[in-house]
C-alpha atoms as a PDB file:
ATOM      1  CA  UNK A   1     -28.715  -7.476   5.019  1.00  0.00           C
ATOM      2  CA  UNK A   2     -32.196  -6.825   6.853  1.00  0.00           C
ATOM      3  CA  UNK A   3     -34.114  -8.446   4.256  1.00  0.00           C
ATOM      4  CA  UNK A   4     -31.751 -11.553   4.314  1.00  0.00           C
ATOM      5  CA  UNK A   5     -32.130 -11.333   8.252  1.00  0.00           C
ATOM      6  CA  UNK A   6     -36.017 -11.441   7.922  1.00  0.00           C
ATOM      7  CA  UNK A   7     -36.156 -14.058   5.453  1.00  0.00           C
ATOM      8  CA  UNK A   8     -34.090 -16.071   8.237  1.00  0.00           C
ATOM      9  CA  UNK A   9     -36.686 -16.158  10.863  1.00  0.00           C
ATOM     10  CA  UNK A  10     -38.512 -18.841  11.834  1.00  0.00           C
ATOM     11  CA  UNK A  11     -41.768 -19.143   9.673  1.00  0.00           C
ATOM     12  CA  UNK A  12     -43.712 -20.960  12.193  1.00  0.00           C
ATOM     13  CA  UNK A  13     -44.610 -21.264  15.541  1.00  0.00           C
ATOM     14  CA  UNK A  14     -42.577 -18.776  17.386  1.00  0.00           C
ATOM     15  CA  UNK A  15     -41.699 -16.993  14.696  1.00  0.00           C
ATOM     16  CA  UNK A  16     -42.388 -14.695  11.565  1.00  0.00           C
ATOM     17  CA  UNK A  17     -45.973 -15.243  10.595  1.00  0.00           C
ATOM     18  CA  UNK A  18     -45.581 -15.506   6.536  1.00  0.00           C
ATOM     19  CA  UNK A  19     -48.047 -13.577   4.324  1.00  0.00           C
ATOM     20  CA  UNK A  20     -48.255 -13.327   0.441  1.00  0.00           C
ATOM     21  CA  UNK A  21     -47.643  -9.629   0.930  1.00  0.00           C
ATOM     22  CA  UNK A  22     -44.564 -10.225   3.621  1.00  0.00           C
ATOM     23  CA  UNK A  23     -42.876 -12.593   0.632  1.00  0.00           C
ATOM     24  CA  UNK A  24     -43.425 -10.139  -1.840  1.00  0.00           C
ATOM     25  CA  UNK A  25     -41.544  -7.445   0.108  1.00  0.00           C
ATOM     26  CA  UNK A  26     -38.826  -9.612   0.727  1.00  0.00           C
ATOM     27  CA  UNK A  27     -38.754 -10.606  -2.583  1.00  0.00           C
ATOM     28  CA  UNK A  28     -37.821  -7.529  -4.279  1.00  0.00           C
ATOM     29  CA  UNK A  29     -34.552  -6.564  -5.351  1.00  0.00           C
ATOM     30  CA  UNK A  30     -33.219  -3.353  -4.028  1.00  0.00           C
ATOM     31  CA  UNK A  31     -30.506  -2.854  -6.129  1.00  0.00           C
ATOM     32  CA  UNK A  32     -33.775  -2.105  -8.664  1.00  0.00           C
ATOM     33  CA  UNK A  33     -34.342   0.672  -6.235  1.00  0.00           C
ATOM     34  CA  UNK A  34     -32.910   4.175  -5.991  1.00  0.00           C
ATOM     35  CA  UNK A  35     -33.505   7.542  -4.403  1.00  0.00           C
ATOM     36  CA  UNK A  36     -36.698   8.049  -2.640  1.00  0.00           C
ATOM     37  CA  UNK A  37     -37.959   4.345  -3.818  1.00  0.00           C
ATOM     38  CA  UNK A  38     -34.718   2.707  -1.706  1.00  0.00           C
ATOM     39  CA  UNK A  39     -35.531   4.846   1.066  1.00  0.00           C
ATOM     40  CA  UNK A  40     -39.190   3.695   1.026  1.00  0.00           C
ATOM     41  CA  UNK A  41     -37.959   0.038   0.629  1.00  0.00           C
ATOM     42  CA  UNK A  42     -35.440   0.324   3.599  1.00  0.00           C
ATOM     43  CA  UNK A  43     -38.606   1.993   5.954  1.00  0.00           C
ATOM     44  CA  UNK A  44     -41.120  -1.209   4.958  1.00  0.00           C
ATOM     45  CA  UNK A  45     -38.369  -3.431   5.683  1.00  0.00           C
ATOM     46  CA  UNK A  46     -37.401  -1.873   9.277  1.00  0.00           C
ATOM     47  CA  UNK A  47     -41.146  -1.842   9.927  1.00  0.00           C
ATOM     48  CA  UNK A  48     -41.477  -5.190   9.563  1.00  0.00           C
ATOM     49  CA  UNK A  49     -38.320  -6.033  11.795  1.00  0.00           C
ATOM     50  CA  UNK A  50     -39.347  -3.730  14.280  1.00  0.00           C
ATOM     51  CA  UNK A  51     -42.990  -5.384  14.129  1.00  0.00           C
ATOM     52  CA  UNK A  52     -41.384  -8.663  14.682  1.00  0.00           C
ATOM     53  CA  UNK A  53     -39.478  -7.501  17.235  1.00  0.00           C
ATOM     54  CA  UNK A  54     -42.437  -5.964  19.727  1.00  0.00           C
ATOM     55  CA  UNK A  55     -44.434  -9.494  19.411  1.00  0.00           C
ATOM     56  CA  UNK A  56     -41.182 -10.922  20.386  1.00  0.00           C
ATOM     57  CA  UNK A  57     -40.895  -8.965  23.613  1.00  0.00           C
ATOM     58  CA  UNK A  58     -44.507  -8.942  24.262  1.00  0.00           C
ATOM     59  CA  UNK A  59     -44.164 -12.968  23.804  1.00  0.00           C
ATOM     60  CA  UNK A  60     -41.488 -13.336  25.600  1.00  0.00           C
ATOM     61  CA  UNK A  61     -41.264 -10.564  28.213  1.00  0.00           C
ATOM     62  CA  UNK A  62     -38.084 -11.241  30.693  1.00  0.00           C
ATOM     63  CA  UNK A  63     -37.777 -15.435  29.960  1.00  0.00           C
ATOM     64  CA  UNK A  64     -36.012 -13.869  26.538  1.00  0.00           C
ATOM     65  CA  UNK A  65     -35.786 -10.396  26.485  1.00  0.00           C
ATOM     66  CA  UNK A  66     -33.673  -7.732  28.735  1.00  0.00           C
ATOM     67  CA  UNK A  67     -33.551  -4.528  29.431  1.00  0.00           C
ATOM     68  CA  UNK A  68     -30.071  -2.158  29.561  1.00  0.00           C
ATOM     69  CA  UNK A  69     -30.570   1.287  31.109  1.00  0.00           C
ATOM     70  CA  UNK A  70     -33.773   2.534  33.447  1.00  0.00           C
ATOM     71  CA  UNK A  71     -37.017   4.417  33.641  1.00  0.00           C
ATOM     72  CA  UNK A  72     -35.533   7.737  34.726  1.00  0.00           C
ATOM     73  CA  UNK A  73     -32.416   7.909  32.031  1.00  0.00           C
ATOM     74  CA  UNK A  74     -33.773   5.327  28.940  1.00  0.00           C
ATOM     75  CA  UNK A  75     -33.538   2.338  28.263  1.00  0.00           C
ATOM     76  CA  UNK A  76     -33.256  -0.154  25.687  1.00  0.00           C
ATOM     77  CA  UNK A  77     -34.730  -4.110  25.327  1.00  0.00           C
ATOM     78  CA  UNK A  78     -33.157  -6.821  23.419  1.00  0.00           C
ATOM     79  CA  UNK A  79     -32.987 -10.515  22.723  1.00  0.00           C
ATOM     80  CA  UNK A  80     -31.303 -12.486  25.039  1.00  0.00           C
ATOM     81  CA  UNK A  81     -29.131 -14.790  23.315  1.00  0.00           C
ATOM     82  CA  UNK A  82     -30.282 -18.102  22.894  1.00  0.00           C
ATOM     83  CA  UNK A  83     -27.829 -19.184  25.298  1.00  0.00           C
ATOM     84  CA  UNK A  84     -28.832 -17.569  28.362  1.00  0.00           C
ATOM     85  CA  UNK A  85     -32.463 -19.179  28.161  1.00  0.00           C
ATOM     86  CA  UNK A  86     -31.925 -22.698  27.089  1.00  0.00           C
ATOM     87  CA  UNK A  87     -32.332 -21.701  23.231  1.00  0.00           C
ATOM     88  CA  UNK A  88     -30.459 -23.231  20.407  1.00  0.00           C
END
């Protein structure tokens, strides 16, 4: 599902910057994968999500981005949903 998610994102502008070694990764199949190889798969692929994800909330900071929770107790920052800033 992640790799189908990533292979969603927009390839230009402001999204997923596309490498040779980025299609290659999402290009593999895992159900050639088992064991310690999946697992190793599964880690590349969150990396690059969670990658993605920081340039997204350094890009967009509040305009797209928001914050549940606070400095003393946590917190965690999402995407807004397209909605909420004009987005389609």
């Amino acid at each position: 599902m992640l790799q189908r998610y990533l292979r969603g994102l927009p390839s230009q502008g402001d999204g997923l910057k596309r490498s040779v070694i980025l299609d290659e990764l999402l290009d593999i199949d895992p159900a050639t994968r088992k064991g310690a190889a999946l697992k190793e798969y599964e880690d590349l692929l969150d990396a690059a999500f969670c990658a993605y994800l920081a340039w997204y909330c350094w890009r967009w900071g509040e305009d797209r981005n928001e914050a549940f929770g606070n400095l003393q107790t946590g917190y965690v920052v999402v995407p807004k949903l397209p909605t909420a800033y004009g987005g389609s």
